[in-house]
Protein backbone atom coordinates (compact mmCIF):
# COMPACT_ATOMS: atom_id res chain seq x y z
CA UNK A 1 0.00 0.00 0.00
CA UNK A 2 1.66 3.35 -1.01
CA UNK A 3 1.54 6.19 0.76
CA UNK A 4 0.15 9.57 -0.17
CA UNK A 5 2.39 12.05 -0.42
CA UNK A 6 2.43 14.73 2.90
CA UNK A 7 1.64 18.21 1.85
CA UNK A 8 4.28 20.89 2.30
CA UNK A 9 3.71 24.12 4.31
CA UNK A 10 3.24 26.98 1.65
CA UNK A 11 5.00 30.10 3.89
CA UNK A 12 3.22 32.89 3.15
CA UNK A 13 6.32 36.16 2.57
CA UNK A 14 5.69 38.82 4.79
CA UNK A 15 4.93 42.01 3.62
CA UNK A 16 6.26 45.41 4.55
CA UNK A 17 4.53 47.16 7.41
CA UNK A 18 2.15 49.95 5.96
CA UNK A 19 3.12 53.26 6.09
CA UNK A 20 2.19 55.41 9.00
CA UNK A 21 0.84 58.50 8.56
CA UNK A 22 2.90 61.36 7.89
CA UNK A 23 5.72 59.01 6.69
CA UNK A 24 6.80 58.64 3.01
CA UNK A 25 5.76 55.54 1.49
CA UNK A 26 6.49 55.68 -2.39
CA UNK A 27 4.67 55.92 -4.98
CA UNK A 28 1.10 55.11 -4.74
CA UNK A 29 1.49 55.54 -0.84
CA UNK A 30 -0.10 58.42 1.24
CA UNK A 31 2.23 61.89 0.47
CA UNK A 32 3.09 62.56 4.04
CA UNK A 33 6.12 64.51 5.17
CA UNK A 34 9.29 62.71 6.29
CA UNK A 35 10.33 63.44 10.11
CA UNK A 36 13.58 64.53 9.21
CA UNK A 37 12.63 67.11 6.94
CA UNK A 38 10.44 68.62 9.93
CA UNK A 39 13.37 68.41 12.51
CA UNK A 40 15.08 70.44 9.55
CA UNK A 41 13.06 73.00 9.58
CA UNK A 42 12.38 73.48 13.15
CA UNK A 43 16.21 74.07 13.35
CA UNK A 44 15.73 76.63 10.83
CA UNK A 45 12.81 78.39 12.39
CA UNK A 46 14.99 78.19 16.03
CA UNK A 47 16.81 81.56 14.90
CA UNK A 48 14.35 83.40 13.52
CA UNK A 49 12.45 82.79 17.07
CA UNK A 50 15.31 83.48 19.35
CA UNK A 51 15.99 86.87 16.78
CA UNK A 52 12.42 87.75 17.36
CA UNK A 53 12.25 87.41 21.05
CA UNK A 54 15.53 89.38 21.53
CA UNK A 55 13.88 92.12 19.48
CA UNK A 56 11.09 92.02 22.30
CA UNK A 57 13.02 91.64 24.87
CA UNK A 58 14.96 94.85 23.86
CA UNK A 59 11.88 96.78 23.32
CA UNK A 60 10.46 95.68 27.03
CA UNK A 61 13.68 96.70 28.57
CA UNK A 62 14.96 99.93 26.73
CA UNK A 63 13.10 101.95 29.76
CA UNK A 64 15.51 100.45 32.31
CA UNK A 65 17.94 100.88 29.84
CA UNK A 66 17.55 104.19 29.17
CA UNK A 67 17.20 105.21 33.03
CA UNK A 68 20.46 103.53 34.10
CA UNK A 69 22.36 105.46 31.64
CA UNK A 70 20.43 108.74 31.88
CA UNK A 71 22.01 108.53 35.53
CA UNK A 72 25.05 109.72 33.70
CA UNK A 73 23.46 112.60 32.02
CA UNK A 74 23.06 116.15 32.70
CA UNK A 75 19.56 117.69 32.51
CA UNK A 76 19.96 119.63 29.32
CA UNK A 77 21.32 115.96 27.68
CA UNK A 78 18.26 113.87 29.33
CA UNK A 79 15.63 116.27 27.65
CA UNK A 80 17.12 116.31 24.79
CA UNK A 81 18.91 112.41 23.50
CA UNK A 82 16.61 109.34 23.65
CA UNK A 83 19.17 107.67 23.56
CA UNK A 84 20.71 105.70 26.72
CA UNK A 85 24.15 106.02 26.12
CA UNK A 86 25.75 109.10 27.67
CA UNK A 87 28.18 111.42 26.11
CA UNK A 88 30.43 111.06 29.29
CA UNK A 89 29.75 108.79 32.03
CA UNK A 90 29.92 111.09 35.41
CA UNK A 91 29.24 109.62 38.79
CA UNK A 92 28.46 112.92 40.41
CA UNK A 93 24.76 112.48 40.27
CA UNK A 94 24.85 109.04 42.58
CA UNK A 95 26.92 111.06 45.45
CA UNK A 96 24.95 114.05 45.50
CA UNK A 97 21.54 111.92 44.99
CA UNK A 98 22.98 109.86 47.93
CA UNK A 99 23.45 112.64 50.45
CA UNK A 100 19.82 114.58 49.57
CA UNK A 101 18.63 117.82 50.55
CA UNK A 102 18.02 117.23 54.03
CA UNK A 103 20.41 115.94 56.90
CA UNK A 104 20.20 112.68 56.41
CA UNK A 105 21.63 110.70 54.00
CA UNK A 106 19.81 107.59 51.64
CA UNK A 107 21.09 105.34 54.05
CA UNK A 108 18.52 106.32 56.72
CA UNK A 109 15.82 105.80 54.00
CA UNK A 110 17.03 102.53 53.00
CA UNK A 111 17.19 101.46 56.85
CA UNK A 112 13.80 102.75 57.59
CA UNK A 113 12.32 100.52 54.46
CA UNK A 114 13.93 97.29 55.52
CA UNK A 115 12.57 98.27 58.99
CA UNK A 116 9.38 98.01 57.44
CA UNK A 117 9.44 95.26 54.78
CA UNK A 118 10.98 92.83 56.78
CA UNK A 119 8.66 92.58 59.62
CA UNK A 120 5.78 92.99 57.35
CA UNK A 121 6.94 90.08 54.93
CA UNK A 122 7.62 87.79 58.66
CA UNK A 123 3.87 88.04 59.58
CA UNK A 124 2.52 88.17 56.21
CA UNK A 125 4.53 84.72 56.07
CA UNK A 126 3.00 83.39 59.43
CA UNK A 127 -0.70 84.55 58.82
CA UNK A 128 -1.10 83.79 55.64
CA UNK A 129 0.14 80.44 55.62
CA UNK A 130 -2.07 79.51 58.76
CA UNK A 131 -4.80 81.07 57.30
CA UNK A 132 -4.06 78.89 53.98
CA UNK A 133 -3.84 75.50 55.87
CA UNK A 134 -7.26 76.46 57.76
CA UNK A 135 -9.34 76.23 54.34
CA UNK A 136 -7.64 74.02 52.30
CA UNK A 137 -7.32 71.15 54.97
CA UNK A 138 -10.32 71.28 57.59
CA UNK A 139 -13.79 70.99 57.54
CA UNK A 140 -15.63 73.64 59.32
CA UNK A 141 -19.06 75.41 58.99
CA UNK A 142 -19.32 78.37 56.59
CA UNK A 143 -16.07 77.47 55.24
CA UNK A 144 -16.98 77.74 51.80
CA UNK A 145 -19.22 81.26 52.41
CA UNK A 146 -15.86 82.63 54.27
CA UNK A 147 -13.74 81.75 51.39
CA UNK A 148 -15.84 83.78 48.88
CA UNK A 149 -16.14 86.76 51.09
CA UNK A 150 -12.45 86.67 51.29
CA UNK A 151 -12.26 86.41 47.79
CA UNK A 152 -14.59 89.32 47.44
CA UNK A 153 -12.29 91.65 49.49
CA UNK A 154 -9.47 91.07 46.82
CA UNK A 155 -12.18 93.57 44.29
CA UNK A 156 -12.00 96.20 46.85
CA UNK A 157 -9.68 99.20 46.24
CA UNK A 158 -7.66 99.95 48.61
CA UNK A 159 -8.28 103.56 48.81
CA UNK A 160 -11.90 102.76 50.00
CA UNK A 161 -9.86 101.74 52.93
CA UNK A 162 -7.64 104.03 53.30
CA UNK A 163 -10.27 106.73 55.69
CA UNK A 164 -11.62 104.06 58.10
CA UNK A 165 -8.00 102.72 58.94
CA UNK A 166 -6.44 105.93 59.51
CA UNK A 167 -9.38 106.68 61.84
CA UNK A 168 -8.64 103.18 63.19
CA UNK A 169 -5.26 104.33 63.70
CA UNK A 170 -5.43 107.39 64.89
CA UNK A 171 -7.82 106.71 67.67
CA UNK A 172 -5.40 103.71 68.87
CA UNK A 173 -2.50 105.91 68.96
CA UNK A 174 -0.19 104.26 65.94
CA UNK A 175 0.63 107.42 63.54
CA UNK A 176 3.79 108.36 62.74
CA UNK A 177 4.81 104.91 63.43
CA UNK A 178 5.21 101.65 61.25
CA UNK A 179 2.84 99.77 63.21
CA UNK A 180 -0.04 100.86 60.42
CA UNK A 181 2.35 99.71 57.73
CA UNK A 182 2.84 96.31 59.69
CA UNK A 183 0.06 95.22 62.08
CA UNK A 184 -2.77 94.58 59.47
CA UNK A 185 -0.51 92.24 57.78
CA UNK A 186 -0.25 89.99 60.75
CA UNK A 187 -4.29 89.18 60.25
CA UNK A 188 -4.19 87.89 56.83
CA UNK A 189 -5.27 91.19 55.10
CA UNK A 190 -3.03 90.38 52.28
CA UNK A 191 -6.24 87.94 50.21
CA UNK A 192 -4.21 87.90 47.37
CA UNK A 193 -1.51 85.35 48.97
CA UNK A 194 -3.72 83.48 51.25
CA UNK A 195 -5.61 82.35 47.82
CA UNK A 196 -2.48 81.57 45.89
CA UNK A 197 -1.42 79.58 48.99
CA UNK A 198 -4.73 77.91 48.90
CA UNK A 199 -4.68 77.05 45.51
CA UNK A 200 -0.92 75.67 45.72
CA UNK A 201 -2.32 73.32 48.57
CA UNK A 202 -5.13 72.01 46.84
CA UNK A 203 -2.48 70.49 44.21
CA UNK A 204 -0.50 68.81 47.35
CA UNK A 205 -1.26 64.88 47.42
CA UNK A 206 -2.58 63.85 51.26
CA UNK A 207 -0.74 60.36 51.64
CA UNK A 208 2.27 61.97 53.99
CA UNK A 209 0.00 64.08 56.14
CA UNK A 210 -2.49 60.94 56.33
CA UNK A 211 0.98 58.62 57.28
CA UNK A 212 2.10 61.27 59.64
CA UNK A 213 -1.31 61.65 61.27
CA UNK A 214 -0.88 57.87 62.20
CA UNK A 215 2.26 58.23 63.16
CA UNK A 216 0.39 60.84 65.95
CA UNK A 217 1.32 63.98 64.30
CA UNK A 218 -0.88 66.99 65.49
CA UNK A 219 -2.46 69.61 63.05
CA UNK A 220 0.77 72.31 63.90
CA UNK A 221 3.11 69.18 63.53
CA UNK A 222 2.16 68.40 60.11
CA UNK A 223 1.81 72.23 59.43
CA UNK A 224 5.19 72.36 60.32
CA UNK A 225 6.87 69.01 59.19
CA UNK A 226 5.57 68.23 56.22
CA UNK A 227 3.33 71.10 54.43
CA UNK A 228 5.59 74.24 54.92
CA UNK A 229 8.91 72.08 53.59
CA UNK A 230 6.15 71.35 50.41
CA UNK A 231 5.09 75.18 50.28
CA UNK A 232 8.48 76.04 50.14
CA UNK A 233 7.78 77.80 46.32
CA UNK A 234 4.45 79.45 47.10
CA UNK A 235 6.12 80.97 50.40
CA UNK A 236 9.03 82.06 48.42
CA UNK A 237 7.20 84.00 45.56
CA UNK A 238 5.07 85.12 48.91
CA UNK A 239 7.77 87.00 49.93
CA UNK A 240 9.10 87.96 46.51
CA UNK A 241 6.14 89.73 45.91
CA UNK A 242 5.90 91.29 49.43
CA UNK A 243 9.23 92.52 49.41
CA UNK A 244 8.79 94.11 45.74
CA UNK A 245 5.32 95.80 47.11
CA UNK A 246 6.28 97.25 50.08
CA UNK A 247 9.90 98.56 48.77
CA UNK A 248 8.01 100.28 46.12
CA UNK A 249 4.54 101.41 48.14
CA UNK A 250 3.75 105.49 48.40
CA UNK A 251 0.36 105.98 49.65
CA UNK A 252 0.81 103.92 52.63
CA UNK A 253 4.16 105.64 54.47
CA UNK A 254 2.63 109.62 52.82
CA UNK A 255 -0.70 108.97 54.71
CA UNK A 256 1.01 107.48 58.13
CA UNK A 257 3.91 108.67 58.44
CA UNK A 258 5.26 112.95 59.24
CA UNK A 259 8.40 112.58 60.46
CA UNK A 260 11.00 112.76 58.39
CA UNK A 261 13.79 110.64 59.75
CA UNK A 262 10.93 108.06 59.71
CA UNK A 263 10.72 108.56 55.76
CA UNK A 264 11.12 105.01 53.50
CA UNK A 265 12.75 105.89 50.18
CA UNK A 266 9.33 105.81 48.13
CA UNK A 267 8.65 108.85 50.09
CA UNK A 268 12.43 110.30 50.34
CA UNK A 269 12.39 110.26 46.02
CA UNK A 270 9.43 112.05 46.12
CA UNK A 271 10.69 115.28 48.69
CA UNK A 272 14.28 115.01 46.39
CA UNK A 273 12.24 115.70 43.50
CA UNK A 274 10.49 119.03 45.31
CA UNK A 275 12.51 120.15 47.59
CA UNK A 276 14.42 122.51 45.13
CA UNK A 277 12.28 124.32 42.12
CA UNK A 278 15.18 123.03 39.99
CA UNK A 279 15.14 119.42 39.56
CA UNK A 280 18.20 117.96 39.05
CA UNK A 281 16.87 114.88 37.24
CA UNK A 282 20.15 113.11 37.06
CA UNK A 283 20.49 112.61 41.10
CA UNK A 284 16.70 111.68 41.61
CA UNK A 285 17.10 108.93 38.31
CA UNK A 286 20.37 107.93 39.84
CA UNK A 287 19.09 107.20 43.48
CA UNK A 288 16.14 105.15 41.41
CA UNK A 289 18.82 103.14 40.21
CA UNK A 290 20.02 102.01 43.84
CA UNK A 291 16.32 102.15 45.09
CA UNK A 292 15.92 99.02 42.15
CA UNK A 293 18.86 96.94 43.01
CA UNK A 294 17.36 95.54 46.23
CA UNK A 295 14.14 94.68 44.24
CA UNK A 296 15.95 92.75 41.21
CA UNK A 297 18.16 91.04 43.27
CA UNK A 298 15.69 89.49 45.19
CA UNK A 299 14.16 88.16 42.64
CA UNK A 300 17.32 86.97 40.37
CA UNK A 301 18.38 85.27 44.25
CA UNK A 302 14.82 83.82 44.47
CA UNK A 303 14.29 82.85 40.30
CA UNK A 304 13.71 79.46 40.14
CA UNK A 305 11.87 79.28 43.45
CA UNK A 306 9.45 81.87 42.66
CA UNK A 307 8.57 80.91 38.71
CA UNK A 308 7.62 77.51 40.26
CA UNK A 309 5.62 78.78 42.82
CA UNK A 310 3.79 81.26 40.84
CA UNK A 311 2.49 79.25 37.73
CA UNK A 312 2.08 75.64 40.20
CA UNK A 313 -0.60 78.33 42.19
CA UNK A 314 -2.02 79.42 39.34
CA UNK A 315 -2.84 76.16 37.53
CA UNK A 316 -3.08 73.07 40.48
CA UNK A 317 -6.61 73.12 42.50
């Protein structure tokens, strides 16, 4: 009996994978654009972006340009070049700004506005960050309705307040002191950076505070342990921002303060720039200079801190 013979396996020959989209398959194949080609020409598009944001970035900063180097001017060449390079640079304008009109020097000035934006940006710190912690983390009755009136209070102007407090003050006993300037800040007055705070904390994960509350952590320990070491960003741009508002606030020091050893250097700019009927615009632009160094390098020391803390507020929640 003969056997039949056993079939052989045909093997089927692959085929090429299909052509995704976007890539170039030959002829007859979808007309798509070959990666390479767009690598290629984002490189070529990277100069023409950096080119145009150096062109804006000149244009934003051509005012600070122009007032560092009209510090160097005289009057008759400030009102008359728009340009920021001076003819001659002369550093007679930053000694004479320096020592003022009066008998004190800028140093006083500068001393008196630490003496108030330090302690103001210690209790704006404190408050704010308890106040934060209270309505992002408990439960409590009317927590919602005292969150939107605090809100609210961020629409008010502040020169609707400006009457009642220096009534306030009066009565109590506080003018021509800093205690106006600092006081309110302990209380949370400052909405603005009680909401970023809250916002930053909504974004925070629970699972360490829940572990440390078995552990037999308190409310204060875990404020203290584990979320300010997490708001380390938000309380940095905090006092960024504080620092930068109170260096460069007016009303508040002309409406409390009348002595003039007392004087911050918001106010001392303003009696350089009438205490003569000629203006000697080179001194007063000069001591503007100085007044701006404290302010920029804060934030240049505080960059990185400060950009995270600002957008991760402004997005998480």
């Amino acid at each position: 009996m003969s056997r039949l013979p056993t079939p052989q396996r045909r093997s089927t020959p692959l085929q090429p994978p299909l052509p995704l989209a976007g890539e170039g398959g030959g002829e007859g194949r979808g007309r798509g654009h070959s990666p390479t080609l767009t690598l290629g020409r984002d490189r070529g598009n990277r100069p023409l972006r950096y080119l145009a944001l150096a062109a804006v970035a000149i244009v934003m900063l051509y005012p600070l340009l122009w007032l560092v180097g009209a510090s160097f001017k005289s009057n008759a060449e400030i009102f008359s070049s728009a340009g920021f390079w001076p003819d001659r640079f002369d550093f007679g304008a930053y000694a004479k700004g320096w020592k003022t009109s009066t008998e004190y020097t800028f140093a006083t000035y500068f001393l008196n506005s630490f003496l108030i934006t330090i302690p103001r940006i210690v209790v704006t710190v404190i408050s704010c960050v308890l106040v934060a912690y209270a309505f992002a983390r408990f439960e409590f009755w009317g927590r919602k309705l005292l969150f939107s009136i605090m809100i609210a209070t961020m629409m008010l102007p502040l020169i609707v307040l400006r009457l009642p407090q220096y009534l306030v003050f009066r009565e109590i006993g506080w003018l021509d002191s800093y205690l106006p300037l600092i006081v309110p800040s302990a209380f949370a007055t400052d909405t603005f950076f009680v909401f970023m705070l809250v916002q930053f904390l909504r974004g925070i994960p629970r699972d360490m505070e829940e572990a440390a509350q078995i552990d037999g952590c308190n409310a204060l320990q875990l404020l203290w342990h584990i979320i300010v070491p997490l708001l380390k960003p938000a309380i940095i741009s905090v006092i960024v921002f504080q620092f930068i508002w109170t260096m460069n606030d007016f009303m508040g020091p002309l409406i409390y303060l009348a002595s003039v050893e007392k004087y911050p250097v918001s106010l001392a700019l303003k009696m350089s720039i009438g205490a003569t009927e000629e203006v000697e615009w080179a001194n007063v632009i000069a001591i503007s200079v100085v007044a701006l160094i404290p302010s920029i390098a804060v934030f240049f020391a505080a960059q990185k801190h400060f950009i995270e803390g600002a957008t991760s507020s402004g997005v998480k929640g």
